[in-house]
C-alpha atoms as a PDB file:
ATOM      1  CA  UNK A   1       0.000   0.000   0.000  1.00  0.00           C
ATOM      2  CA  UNK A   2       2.858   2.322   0.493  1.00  0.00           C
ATOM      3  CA  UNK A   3       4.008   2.706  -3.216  1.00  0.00           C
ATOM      4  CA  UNK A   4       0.617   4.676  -3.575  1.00  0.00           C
ATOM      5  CA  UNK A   5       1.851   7.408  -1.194  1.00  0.00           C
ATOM      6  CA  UNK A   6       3.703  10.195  -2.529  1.00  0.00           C
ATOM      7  CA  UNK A   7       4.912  12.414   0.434  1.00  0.00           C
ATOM      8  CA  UNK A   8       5.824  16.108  -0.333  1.00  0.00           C
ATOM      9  CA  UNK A   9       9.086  16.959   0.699  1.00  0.00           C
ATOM     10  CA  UNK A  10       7.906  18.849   3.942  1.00  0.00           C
ATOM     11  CA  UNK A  11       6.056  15.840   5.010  1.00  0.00           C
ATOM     12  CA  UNK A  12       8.302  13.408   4.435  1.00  0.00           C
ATOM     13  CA  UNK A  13      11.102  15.742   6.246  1.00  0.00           C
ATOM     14  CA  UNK A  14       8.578  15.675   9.042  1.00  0.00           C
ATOM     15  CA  UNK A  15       7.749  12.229   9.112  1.00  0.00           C
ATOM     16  CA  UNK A  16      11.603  11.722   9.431  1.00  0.00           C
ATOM     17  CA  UNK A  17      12.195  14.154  12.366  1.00  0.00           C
ATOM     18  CA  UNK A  18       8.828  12.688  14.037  1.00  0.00           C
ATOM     19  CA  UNK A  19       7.078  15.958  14.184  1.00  0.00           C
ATOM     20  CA  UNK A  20       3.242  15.912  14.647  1.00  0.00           C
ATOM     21  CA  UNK A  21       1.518  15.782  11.159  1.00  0.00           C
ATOM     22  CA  UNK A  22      -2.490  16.969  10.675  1.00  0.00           C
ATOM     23  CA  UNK A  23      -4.003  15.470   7.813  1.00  0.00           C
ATOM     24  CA  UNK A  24      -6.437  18.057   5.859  1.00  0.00           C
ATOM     25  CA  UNK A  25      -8.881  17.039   3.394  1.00  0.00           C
ATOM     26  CA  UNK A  26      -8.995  18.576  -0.789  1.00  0.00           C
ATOM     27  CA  UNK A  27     -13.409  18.334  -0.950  1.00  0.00           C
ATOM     28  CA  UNK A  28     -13.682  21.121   0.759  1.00  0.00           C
ATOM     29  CA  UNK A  29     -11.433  22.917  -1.978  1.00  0.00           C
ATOM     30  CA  UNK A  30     -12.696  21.070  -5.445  1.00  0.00           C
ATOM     31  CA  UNK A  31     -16.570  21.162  -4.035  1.00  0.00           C
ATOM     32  CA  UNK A  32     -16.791  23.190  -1.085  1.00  0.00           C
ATOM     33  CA  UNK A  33     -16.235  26.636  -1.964  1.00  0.00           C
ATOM     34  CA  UNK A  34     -15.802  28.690  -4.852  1.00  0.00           C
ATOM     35  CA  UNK A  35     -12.027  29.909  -6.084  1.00  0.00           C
ATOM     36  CA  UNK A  36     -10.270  31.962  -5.384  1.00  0.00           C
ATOM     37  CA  UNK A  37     -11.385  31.990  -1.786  1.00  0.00           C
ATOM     38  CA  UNK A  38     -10.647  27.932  -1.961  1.00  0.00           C
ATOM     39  CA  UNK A  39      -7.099  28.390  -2.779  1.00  0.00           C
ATOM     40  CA  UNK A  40      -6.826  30.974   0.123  1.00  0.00           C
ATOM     41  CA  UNK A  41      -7.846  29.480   2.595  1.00  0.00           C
ATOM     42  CA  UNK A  42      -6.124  26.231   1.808  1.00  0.00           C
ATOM     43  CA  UNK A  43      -3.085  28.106   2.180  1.00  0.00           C
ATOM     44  CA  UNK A  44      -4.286  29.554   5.067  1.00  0.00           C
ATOM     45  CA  UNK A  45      -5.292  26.969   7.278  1.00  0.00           C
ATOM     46  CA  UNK A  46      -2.010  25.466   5.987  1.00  0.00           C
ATOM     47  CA  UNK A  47      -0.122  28.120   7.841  1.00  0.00           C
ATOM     48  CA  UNK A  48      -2.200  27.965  10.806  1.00  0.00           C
ATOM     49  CA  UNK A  49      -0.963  24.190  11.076  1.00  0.00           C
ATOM     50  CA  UNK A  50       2.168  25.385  10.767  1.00  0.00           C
ATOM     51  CA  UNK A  51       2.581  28.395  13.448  1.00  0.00           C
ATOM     52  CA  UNK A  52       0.789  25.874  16.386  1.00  0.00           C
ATOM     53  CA  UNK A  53       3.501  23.510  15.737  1.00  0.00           C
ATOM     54  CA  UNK A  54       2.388  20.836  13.337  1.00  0.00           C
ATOM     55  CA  UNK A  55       3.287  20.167   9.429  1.00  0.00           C
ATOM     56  CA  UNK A  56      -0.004  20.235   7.275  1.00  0.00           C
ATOM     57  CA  UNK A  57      -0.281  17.460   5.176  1.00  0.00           C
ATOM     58  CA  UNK A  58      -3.367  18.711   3.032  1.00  0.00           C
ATOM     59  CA  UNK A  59      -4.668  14.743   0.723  1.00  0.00           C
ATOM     60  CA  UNK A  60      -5.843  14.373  -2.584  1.00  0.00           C
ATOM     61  CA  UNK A  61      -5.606  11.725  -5.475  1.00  0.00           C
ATOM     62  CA  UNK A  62      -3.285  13.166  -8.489  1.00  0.00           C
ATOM     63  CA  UNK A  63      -1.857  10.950 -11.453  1.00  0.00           C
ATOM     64  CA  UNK A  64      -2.286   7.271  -9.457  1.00  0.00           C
ATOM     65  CA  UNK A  65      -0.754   8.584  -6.371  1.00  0.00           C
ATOM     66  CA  UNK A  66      -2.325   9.423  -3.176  1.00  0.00           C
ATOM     67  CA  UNK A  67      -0.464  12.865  -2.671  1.00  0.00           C
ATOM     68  CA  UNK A  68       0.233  13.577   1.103  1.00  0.00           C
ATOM     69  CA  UNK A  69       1.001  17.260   1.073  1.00  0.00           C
ATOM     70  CA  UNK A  70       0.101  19.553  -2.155  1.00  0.00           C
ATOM     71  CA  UNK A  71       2.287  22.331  -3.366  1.00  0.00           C
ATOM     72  CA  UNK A  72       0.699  25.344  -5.092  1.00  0.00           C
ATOM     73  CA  UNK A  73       0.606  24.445  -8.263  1.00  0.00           C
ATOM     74  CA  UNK A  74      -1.356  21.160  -7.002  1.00  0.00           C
ATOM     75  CA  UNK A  75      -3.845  23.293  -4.770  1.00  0.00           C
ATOM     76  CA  UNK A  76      -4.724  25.516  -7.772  1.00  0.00           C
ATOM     77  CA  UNK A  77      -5.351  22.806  -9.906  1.00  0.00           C
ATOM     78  CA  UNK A  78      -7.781  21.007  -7.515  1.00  0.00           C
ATOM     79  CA  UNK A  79      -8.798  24.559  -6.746  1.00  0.00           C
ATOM     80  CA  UNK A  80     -10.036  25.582 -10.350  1.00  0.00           C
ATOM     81  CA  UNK A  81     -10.251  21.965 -12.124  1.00  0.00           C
ATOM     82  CA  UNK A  82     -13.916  20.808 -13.129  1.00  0.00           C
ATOM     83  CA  UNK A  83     -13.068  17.172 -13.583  1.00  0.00           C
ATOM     84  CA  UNK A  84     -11.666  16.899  -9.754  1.00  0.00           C
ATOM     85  CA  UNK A  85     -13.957  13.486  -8.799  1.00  0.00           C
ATOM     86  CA  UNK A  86     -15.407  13.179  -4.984  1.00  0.00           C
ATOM     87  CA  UNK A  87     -13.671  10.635  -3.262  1.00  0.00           C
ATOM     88  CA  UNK A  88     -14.940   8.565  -0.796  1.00  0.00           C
ATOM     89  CA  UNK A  89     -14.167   4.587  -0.070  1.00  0.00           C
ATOM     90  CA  UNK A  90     -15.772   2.886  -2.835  1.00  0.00           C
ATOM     91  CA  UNK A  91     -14.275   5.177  -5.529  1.00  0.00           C
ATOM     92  CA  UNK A  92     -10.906   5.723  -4.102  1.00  0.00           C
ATOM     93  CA  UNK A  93      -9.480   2.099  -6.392  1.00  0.00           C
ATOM     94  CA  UNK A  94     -11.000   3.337  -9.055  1.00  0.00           C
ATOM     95  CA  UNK A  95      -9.541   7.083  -9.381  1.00  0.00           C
ATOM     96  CA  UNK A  96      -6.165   5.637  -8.503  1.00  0.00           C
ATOM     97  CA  UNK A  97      -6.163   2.828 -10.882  1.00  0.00           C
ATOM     98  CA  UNK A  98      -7.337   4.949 -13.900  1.00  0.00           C
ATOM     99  CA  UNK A  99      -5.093   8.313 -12.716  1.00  0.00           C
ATOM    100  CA  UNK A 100      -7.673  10.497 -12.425  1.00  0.00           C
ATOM    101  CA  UNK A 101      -7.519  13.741 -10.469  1.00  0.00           C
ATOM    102  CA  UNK A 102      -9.713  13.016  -7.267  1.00  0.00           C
ATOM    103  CA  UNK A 103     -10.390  15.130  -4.235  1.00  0.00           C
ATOM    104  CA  UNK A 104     -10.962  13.281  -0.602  1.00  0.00           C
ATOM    105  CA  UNK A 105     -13.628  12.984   1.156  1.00  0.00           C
ATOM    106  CA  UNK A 106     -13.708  13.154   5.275  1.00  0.00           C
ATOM    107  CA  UNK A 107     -13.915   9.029   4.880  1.00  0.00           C
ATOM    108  CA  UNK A 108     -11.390   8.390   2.185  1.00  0.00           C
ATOM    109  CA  UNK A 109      -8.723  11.237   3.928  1.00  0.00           C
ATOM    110  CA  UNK A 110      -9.323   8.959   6.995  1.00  0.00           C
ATOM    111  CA  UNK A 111      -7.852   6.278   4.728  1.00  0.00           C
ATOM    112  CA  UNK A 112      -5.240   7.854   3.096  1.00  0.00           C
ATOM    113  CA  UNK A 113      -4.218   9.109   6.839  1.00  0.00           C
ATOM    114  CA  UNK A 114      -4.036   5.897   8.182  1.00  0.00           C
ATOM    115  CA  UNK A 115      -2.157   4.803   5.351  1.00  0.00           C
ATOM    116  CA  UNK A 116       0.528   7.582   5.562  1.00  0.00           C
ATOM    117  CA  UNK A 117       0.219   7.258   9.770  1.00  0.00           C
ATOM    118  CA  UNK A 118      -1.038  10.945  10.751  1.00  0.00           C
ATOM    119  CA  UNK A 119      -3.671  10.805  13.758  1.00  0.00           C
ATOM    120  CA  UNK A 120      -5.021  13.637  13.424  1.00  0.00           C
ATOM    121  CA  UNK A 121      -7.272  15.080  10.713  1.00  0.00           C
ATOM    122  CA  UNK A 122      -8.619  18.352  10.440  1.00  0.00           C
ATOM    123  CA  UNK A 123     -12.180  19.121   8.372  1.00  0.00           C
ATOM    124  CA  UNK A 124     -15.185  21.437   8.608  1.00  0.00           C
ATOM    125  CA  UNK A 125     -17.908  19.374   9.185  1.00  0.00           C
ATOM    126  CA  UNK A 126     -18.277  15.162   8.976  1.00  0.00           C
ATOM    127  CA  UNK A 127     -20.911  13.592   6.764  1.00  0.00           C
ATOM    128  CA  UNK A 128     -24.072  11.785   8.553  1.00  0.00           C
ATOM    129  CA  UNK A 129     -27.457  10.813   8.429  1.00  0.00           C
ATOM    130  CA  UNK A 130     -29.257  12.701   6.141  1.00  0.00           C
ATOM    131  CA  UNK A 131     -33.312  13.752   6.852  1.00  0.00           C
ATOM    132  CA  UNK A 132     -35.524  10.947   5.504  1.00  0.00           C
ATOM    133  CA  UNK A 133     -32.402   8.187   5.651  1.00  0.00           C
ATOM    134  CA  UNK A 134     -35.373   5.673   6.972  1.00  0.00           C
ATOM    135  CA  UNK A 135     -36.791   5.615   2.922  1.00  0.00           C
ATOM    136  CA  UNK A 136     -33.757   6.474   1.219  1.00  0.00           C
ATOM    137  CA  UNK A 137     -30.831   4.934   3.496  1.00  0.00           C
ATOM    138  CA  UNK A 138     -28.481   7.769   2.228  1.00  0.00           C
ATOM    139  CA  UNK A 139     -26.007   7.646   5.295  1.00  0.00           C
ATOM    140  CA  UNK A 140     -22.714   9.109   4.531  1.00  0.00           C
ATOM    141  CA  UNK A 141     -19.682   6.879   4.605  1.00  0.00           C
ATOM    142  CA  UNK A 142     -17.478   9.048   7.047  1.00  0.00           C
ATOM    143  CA  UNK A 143     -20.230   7.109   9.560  1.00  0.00           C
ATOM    144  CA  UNK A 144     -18.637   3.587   8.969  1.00  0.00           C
ATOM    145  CA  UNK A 145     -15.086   4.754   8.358  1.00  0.00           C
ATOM    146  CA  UNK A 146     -15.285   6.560  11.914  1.00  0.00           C
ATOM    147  CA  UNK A 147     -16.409   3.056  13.544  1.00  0.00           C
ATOM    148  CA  UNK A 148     -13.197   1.285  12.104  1.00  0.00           C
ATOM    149  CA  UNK A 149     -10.409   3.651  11.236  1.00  0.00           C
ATOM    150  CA  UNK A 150      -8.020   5.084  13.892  1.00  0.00           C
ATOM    151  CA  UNK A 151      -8.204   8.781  13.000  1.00  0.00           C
ATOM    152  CA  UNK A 152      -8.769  11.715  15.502  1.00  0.00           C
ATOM    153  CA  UNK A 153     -11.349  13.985  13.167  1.00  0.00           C
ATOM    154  CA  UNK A 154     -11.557  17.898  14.652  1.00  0.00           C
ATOM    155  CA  UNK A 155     -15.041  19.420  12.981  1.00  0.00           C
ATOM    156  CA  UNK A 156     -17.397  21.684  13.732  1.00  0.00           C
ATOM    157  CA  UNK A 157     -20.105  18.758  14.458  1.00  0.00           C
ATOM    158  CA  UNK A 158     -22.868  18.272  11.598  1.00  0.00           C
ATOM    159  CA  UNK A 159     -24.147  20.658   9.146  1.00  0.00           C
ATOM    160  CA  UNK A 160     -28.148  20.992   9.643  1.00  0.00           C
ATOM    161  CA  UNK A 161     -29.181  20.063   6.306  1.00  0.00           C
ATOM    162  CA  UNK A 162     -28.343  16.375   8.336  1.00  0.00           C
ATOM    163  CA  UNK A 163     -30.677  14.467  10.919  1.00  0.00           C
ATOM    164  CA  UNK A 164     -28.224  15.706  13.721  1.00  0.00           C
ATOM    165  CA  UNK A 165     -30.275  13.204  16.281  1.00  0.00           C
ATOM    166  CA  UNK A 166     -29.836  10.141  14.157  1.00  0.00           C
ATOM    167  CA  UNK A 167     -26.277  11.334  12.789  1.00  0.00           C
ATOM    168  CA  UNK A 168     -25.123  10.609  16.923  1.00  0.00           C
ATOM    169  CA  UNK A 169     -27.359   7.717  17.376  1.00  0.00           C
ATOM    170  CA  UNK A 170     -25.466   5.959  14.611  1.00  0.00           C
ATOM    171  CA  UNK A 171     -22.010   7.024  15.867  1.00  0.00           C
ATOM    172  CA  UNK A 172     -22.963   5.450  19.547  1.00  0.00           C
ATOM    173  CA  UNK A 173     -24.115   2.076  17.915  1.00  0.00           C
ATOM    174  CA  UNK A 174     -20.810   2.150  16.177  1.00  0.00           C
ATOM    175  CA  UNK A 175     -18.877   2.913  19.650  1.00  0.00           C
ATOM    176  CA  UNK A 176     -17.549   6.153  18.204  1.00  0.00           C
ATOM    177  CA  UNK A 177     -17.091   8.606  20.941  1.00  0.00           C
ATOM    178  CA  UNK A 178     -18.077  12.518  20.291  1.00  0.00           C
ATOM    179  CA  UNK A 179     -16.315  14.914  21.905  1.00  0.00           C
ATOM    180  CA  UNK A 180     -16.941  18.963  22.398  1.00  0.00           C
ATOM    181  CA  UNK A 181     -14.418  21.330  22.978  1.00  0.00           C
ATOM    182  CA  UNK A 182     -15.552  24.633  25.405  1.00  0.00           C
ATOM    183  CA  UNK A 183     -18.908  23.637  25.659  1.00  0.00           C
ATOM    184  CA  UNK A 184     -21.136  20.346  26.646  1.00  0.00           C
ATOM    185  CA  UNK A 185     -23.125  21.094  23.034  1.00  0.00           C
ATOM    186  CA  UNK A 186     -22.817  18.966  19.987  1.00  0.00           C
ATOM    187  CA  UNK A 187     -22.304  21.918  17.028  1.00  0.00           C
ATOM    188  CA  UNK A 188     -24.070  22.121  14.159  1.00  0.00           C
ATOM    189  CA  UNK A 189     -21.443  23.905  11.824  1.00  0.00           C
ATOM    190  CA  UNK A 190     -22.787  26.859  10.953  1.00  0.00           C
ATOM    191  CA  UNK A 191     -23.969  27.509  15.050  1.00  0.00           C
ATOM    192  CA  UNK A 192     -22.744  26.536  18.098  1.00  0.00           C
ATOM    193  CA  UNK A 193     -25.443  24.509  19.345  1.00  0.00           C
ATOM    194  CA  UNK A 194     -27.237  21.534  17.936  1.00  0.00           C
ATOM    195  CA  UNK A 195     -30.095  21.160  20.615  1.00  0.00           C
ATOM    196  CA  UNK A 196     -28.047  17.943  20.973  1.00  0.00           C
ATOM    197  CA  UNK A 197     -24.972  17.231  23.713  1.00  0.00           C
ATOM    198  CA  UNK A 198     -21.456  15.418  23.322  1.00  0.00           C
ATOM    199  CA  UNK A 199     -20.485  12.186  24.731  1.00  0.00           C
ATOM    200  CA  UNK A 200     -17.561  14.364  26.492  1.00  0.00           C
ATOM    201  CA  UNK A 201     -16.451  18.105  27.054  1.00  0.00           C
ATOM    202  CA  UNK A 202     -12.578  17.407  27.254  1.00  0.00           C
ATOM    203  CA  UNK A 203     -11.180  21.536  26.910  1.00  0.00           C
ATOM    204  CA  UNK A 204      -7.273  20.909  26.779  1.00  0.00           C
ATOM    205  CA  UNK A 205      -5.558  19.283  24.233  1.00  0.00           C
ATOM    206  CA  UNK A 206      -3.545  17.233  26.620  1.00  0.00           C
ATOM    207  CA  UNK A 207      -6.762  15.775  27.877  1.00  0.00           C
ATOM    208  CA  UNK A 208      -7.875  14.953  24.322  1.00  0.00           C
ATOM    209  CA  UNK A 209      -4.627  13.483  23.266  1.00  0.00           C
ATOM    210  CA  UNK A 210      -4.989  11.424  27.084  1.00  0.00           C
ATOM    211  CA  UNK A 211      -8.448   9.989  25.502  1.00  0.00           C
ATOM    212  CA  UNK A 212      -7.459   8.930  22.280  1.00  0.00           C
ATOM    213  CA  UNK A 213      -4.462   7.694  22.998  1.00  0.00           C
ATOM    214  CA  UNK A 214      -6.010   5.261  26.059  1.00  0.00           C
ATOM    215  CA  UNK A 215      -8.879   4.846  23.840  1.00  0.00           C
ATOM    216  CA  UNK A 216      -6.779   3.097  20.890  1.00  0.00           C
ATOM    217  CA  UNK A 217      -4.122   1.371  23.815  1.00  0.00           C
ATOM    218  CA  UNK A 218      -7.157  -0.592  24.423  1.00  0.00           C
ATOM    219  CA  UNK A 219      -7.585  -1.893  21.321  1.00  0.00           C
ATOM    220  CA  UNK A 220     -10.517  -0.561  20.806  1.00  0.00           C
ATOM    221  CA  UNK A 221     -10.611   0.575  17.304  1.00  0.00           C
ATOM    222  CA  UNK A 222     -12.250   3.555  15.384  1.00  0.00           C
ATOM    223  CA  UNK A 223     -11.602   7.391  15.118  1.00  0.00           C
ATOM    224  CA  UNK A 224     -12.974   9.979  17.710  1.00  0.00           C
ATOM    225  CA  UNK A 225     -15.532  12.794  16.905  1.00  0.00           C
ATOM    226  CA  UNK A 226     -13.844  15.885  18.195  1.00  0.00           C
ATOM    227  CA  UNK A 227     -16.546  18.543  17.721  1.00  0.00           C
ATOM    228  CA  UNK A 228     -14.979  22.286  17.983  1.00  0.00           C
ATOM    229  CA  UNK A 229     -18.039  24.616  17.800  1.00  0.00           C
ATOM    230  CA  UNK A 230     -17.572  28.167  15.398  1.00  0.00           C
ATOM    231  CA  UNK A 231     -15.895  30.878  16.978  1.00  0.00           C
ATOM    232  CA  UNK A 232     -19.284  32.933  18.263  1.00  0.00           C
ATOM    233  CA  UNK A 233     -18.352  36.226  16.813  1.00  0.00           C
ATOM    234  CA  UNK A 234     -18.481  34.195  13.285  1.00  0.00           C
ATOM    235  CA  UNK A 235     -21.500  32.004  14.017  1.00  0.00           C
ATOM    236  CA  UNK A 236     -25.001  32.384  12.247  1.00  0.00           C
ATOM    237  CA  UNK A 237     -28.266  32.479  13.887  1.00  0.00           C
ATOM    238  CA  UNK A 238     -29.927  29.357  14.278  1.00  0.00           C
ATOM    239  CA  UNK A 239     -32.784  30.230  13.529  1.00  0.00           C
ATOM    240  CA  UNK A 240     -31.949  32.123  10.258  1.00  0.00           C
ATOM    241  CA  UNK A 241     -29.670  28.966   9.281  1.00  0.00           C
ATOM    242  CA  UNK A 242     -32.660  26.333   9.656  1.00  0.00           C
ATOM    243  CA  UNK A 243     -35.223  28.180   7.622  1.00  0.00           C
ATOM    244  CA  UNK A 244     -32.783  28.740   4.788  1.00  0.00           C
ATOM    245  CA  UNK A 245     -32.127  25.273   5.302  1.00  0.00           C
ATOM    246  CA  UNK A 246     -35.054  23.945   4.999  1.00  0.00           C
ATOM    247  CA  UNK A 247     -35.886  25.655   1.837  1.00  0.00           C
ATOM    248  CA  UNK A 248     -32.899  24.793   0.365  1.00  0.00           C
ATOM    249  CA  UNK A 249     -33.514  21.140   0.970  1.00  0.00           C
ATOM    250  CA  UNK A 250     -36.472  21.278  -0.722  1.00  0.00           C
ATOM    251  CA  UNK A 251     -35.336  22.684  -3.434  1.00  0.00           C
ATOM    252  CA  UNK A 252     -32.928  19.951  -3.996  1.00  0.00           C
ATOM    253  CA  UNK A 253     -35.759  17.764  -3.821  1.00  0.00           C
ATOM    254  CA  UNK A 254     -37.681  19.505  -6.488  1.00  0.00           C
ATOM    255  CA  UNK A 255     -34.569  19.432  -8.568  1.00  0.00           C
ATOM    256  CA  UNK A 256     -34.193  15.831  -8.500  1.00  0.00           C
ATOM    257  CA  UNK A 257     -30.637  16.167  -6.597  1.00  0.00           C
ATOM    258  CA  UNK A 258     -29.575  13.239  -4.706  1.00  0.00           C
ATOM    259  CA  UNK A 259     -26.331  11.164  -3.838  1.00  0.00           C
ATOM    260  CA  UNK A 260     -23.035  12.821  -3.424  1.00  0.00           C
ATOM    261  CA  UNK A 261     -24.443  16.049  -5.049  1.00  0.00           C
ATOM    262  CA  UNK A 262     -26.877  17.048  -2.712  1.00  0.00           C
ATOM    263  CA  UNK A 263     -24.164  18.813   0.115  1.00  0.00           C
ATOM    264  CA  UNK A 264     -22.631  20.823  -2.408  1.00  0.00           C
ATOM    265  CA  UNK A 265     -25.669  21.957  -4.032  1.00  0.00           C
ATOM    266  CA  UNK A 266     -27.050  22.744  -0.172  1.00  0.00           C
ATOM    267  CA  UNK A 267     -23.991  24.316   0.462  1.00  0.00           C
ATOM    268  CA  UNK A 268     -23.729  26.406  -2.627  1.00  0.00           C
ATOM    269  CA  UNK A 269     -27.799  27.366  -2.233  1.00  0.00           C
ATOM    270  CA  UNK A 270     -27.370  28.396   1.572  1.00  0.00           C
ATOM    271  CA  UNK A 271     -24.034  30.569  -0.035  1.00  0.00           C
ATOM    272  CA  UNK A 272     -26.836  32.463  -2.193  1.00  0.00           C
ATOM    273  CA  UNK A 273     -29.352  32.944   0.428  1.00  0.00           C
ATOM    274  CA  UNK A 274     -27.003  34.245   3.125  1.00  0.00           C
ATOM    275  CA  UNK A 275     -25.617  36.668   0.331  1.00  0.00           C
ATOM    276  CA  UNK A 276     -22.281  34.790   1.510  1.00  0.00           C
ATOM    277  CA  UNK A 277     -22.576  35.166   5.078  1.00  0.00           C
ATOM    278  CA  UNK A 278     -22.359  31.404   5.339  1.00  0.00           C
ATOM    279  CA  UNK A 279     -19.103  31.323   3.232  1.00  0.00           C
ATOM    280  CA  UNK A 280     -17.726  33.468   5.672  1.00  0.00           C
ATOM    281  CA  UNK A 281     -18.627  31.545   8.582  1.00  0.00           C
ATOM    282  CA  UNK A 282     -17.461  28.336   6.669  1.00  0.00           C
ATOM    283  CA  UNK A 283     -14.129  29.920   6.576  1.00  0.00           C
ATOM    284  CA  UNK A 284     -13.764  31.114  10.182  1.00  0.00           C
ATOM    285  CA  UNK A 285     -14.781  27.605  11.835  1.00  0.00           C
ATOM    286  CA  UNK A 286     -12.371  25.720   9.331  1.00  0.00           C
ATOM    287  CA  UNK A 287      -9.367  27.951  10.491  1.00  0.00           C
ATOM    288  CA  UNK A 288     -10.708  27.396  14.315  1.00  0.00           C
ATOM    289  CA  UNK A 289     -10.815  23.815  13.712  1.00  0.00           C
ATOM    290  CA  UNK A 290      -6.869  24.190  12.051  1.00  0.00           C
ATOM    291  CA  UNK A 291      -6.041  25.498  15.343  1.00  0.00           C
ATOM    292  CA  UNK A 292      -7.073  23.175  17.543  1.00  0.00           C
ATOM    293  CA  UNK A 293      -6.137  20.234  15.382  1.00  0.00           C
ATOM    294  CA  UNK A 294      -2.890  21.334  15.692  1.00  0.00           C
ATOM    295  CA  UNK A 295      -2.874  21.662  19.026  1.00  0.00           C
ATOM    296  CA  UNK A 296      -3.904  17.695  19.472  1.00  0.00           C
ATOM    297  CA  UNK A 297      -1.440  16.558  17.241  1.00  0.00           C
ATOM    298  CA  UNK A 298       1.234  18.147  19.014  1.00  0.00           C
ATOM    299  CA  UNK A 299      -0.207  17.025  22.113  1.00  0.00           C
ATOM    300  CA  UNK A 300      -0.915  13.263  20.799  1.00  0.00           C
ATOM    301  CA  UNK A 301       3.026  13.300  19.545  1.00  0.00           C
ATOM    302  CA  UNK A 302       3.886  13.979  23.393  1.00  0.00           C
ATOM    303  CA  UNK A 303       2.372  11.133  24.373  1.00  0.00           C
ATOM    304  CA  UNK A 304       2.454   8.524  22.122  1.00  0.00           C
END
């Protein structure tokens, strides 16, 4: 498996001086948000990695390699490219085997991570289940690949176009522990609050790094859900974010968007109907969760 891996030269230098390493997914730049501001704040939350301590190791599938670390040349073509495919377990064989440019997904970065032996990743918000799930059974693979795949993943908790309820439920059956950080509230990405509570409020990053690491001495397998809410200042009102919500959801519906389309669409629609407010607060919680990642890694590498 390790003559798919193609380490950039900071990583690998990294890797060799055992420095902490946080692995950052390349969705949230080829689908998430529209260039330039992608781009940016790639960079950006790069260099936030960087000044807490930690090497960023930003993933993404580029002629048959899984890439650990992009330069800038890579982030602007993932940034710009139409053709960049959605990556998630089931497609990751078939974008490497046919060299096509692919962008990871929280599930397949868990992979790739695992693979290239970083702890800690670093994304805006995880998949779950979505509303209806009971008739359609669209659950979102970064469910099962949390249950089985030893990966600390540092989000701001579920985006609200999900079934936030059902989206823990399923993590409990699966024995994967959610975590806050500052507060006893689950997130909901855009706001602080859910309606719904963590597992565990664990503040420090020593304490978090104590957790996992006792957690996977045990044996007992899977990632952790470490939910950082928005900073407040950058949040959006809840109730402003669940009625544009909801009418964005049904607009998908009346569109006939479903699968791995229907979060970018939402995302893009909620972008339009907050004028770009929610860009902005996309932004702000993906730098806070950069921060804190980085914190854990350098905390996990002190205790390993």
């Amino acid at each position: 498996m390790q003559s798919f891996l193609l380490f950039s030269p900071e990583v690998m230098a990294a890797r060799n001086a055992g420095l902490p390493v946080v692995a950052l997914e390349s969705t949230i730049i080829s689908h998430g948000m529209p260039y330039p501001q992608n781009v940016q704040t790639a960079r950006e939350v790069e260099q936030i990695i960087r000044d807490a301590g930690a090497v960023p190791a930003t993933i993404a599938i580029i002629d048959g390699k899984i890439c650990v670390g992009l330069n800038d040349e890579q982030l602007e073509r993932l940034g710009t490219a139409q053709d960049a495919i959605k990556v998630s377990r089931r497609d990751l064989a078939y974008v490497l085997s046919q060299n096509l440019l692919g962008a990871t997904t929280v599930a397949a970065t868990m992979i790739c991570a695992e693979l290239a032996g970083i702890e800690v990743f670093v994304t805006g918000g995880i998949g779950g289940v979505h509303r209806g799930a009971e008739t359609s059974f669209d659950i979102s693979a970064d469910l099962q690949e949390l249950a089985g795949t030893n990966v600390a993943v540092v989000c701001a908790g579920v985006k609200s176009i999900l079934d936030i309820g059902l989206t823990l439920e399923y993590l409990e059956t699966q024995g994967v522990p959610v975590v806050s950080v500052g507060q006893p509230g689950f997130p909901a990405f855009f706001t602080r609050e859910s309606g719904f509570k963590a597992d565990f409020q664990l503040d420090a990053p020593e304490d978090q790094a104590a957790f996992i690491r006792t957690k996977w001495q045990l044996g007992l397998d899977g990632g952790v859900v470490v939910s950082n809410p928005v900073p407040a200042e950058s949040a959006m009102p809840k109730e402003e974010i669940d009625r544009i919500t909801e009418q964005a959801l049904k607009e998908a519906a009346a569109q006939g968007v479903t699968g791995k389309a229907v979060t970018p669409f939402l995302l893009a629609r909620i972008k339009e109907l907050t004028e770009g407010r929610s860009l902005v607060t996309n932004i702000a919680l993906v730098k806070h969760n950069a921060l804190v990642g980085a914190r854990l890694a350098v905390a996990l590498n002190g205790n390993a």
